[in-house]
C-alpha atoms as a PDB file:
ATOM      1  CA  UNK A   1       0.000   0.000   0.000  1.00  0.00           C
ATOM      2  CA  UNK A   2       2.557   2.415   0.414  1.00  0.00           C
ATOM      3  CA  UNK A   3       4.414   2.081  -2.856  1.00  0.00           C
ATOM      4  CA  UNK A   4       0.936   3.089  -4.279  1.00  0.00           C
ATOM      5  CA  UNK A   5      -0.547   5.666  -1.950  1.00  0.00           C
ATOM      6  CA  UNK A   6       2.125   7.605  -0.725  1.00  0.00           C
ATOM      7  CA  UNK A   7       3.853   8.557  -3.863  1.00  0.00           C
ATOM      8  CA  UNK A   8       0.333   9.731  -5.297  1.00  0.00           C
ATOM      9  CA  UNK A   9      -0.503  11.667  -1.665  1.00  0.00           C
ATOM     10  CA  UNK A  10       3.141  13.069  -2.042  1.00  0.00           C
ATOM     11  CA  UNK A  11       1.787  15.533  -4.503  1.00  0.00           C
ATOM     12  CA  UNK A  12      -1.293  16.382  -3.620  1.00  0.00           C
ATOM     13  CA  UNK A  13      -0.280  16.029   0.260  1.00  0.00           C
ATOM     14  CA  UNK A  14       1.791  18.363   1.996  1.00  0.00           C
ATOM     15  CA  UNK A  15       1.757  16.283   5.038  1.00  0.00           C
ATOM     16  CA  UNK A  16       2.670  12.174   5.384  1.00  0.00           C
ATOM     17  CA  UNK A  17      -0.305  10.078   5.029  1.00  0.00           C
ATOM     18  CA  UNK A  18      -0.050   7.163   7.556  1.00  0.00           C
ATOM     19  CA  UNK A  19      -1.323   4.407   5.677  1.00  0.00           C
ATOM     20  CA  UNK A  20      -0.218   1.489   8.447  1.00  0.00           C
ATOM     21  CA  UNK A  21      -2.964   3.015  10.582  1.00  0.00           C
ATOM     22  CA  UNK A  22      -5.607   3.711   7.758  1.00  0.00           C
ATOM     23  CA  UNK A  23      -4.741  -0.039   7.059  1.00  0.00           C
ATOM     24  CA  UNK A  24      -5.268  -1.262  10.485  1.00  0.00           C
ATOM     25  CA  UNK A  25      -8.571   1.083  10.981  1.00  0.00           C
ATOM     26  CA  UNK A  26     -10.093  -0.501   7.177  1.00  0.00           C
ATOM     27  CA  UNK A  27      -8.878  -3.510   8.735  1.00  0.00           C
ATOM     28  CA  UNK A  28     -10.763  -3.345  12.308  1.00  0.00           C
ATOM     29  CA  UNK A  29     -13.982  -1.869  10.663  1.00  0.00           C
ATOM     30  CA  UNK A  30     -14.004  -4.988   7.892  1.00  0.00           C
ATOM     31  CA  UNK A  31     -13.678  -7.026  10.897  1.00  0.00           C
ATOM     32  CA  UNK A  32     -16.423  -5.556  12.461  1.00  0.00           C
ATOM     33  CA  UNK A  33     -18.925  -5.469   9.927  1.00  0.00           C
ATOM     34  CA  UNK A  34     -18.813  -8.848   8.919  1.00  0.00           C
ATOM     35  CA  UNK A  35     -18.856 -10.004  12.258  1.00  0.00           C
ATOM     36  CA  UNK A  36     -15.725 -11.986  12.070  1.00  0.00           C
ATOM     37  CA  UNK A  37     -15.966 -12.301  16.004  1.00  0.00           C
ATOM     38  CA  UNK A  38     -19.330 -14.459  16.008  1.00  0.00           C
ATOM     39  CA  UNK A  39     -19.896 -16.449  12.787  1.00  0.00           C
ATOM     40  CA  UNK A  40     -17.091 -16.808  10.540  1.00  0.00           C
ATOM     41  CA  UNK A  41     -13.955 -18.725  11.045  1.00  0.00           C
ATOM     42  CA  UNK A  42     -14.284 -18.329  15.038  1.00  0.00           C
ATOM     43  CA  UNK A  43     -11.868 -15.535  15.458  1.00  0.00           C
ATOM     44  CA  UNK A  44     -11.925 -14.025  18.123  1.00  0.00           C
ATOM     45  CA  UNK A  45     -12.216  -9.989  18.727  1.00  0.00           C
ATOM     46  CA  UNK A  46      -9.697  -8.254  20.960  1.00  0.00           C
ATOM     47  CA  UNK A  47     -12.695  -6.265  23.285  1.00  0.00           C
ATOM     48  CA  UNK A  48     -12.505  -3.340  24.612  1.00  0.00           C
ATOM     49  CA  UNK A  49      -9.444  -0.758  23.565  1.00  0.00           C
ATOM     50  CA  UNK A  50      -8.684   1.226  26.437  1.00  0.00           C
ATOM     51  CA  UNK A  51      -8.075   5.238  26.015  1.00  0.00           C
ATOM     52  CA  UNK A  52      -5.611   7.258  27.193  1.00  0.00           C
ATOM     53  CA  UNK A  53      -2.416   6.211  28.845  1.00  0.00           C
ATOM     54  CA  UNK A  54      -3.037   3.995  32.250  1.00  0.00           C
ATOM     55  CA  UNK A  55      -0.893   5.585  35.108  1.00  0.00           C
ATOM     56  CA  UNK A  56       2.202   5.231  36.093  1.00  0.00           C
ATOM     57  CA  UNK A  57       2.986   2.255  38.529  1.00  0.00           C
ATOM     58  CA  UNK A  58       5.889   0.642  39.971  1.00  0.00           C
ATOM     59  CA  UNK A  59       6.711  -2.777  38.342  1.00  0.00           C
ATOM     60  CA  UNK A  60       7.603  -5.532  40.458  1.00  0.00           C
ATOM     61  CA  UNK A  61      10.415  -5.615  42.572  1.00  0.00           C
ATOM     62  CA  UNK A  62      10.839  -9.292  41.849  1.00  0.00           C
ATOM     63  CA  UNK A  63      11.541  -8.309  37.923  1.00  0.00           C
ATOM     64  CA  UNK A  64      15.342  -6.459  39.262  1.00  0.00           C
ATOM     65  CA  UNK A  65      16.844  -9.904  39.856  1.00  0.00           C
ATOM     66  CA  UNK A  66      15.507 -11.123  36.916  1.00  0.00           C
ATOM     67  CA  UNK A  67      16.697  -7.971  34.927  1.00  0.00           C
ATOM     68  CA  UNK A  68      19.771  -6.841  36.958  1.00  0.00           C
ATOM     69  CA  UNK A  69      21.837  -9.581  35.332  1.00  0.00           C
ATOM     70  CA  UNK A  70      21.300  -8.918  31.947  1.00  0.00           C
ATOM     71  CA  UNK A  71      21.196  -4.960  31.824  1.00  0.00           C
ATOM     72  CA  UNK A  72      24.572  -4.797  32.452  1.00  0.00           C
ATOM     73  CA  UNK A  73      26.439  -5.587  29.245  1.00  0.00           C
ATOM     74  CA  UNK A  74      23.533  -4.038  27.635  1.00  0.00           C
ATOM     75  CA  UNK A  75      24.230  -0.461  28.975  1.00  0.00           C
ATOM     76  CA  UNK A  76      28.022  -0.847  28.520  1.00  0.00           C
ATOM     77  CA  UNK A  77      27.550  -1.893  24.656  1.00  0.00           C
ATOM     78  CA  UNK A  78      25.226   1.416  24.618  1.00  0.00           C
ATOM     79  CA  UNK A  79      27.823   3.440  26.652  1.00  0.00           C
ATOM     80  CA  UNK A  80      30.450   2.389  24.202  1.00  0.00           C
ATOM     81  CA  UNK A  81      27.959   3.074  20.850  1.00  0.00           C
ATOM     82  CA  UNK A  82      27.331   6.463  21.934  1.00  0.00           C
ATOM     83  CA  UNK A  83      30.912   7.438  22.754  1.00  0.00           C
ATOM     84  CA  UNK A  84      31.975   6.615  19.903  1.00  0.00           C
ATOM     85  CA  UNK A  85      29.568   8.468  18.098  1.00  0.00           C
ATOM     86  CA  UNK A  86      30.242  11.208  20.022  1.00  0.00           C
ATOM     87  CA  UNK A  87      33.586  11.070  18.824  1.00  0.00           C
ATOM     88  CA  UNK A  88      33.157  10.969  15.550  1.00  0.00           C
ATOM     89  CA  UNK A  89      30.926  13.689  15.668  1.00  0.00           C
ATOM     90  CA  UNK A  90      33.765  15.988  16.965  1.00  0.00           C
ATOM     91  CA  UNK A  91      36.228  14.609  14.907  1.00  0.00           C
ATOM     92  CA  UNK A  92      34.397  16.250  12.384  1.00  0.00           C
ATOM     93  CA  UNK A  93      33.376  19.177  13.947  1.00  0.00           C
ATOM     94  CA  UNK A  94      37.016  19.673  15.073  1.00  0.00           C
ATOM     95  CA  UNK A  95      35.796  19.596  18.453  1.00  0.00           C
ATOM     96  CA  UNK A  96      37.577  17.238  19.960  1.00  0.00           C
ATOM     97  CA  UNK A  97      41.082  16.390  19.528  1.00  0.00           C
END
């Protein structure tokens, strides 16, 4: 869909058209009206979509252990990635020496 919409909006449109969520919405609605839920082919219907953002709660303090572990080399590969981007940034900016 968007090798075919999107280059057609792009001249008519001064603004991106987001055609994954037009999809999705065509989608739900097609769903909907032929009652894919009840009578055909037994699938099922997610319910009730929830709006707004739910608020902010602690998660479990069980999860740490679990995550603790594995966090570590995770944040030292991402120290290291954006250090050295750093660096080549100034490198080229003839910031840093």
């Amino acid at each position: 869909m968007n090798e075919v919409v999107k280059p057609i909006a792009a001249g008519k449109c001064k603004f991106p058209i987001p055609t994954e969520l037009i999809t999705v919405m065509l989608f739900m609605a097609l769903s909907h009206s032929l009652n894919l839920g009840e009578l055909n082919y037994n699938v099922k219907e997610v319910g009730k979509v929830f709006v707004g953002i739910p608020k902010p709660e602690l998660p479990p303090f069980e999860l740490l252990c679990l995550v603790a572990i594995d966090s570590i080399p995770i944040s030292i590969v991402s120290y290291s990635i954006a250090m050295k981007i750093y660096t080549n940034f100034c490198k080229k900016r003839i910031l840093y020496s």
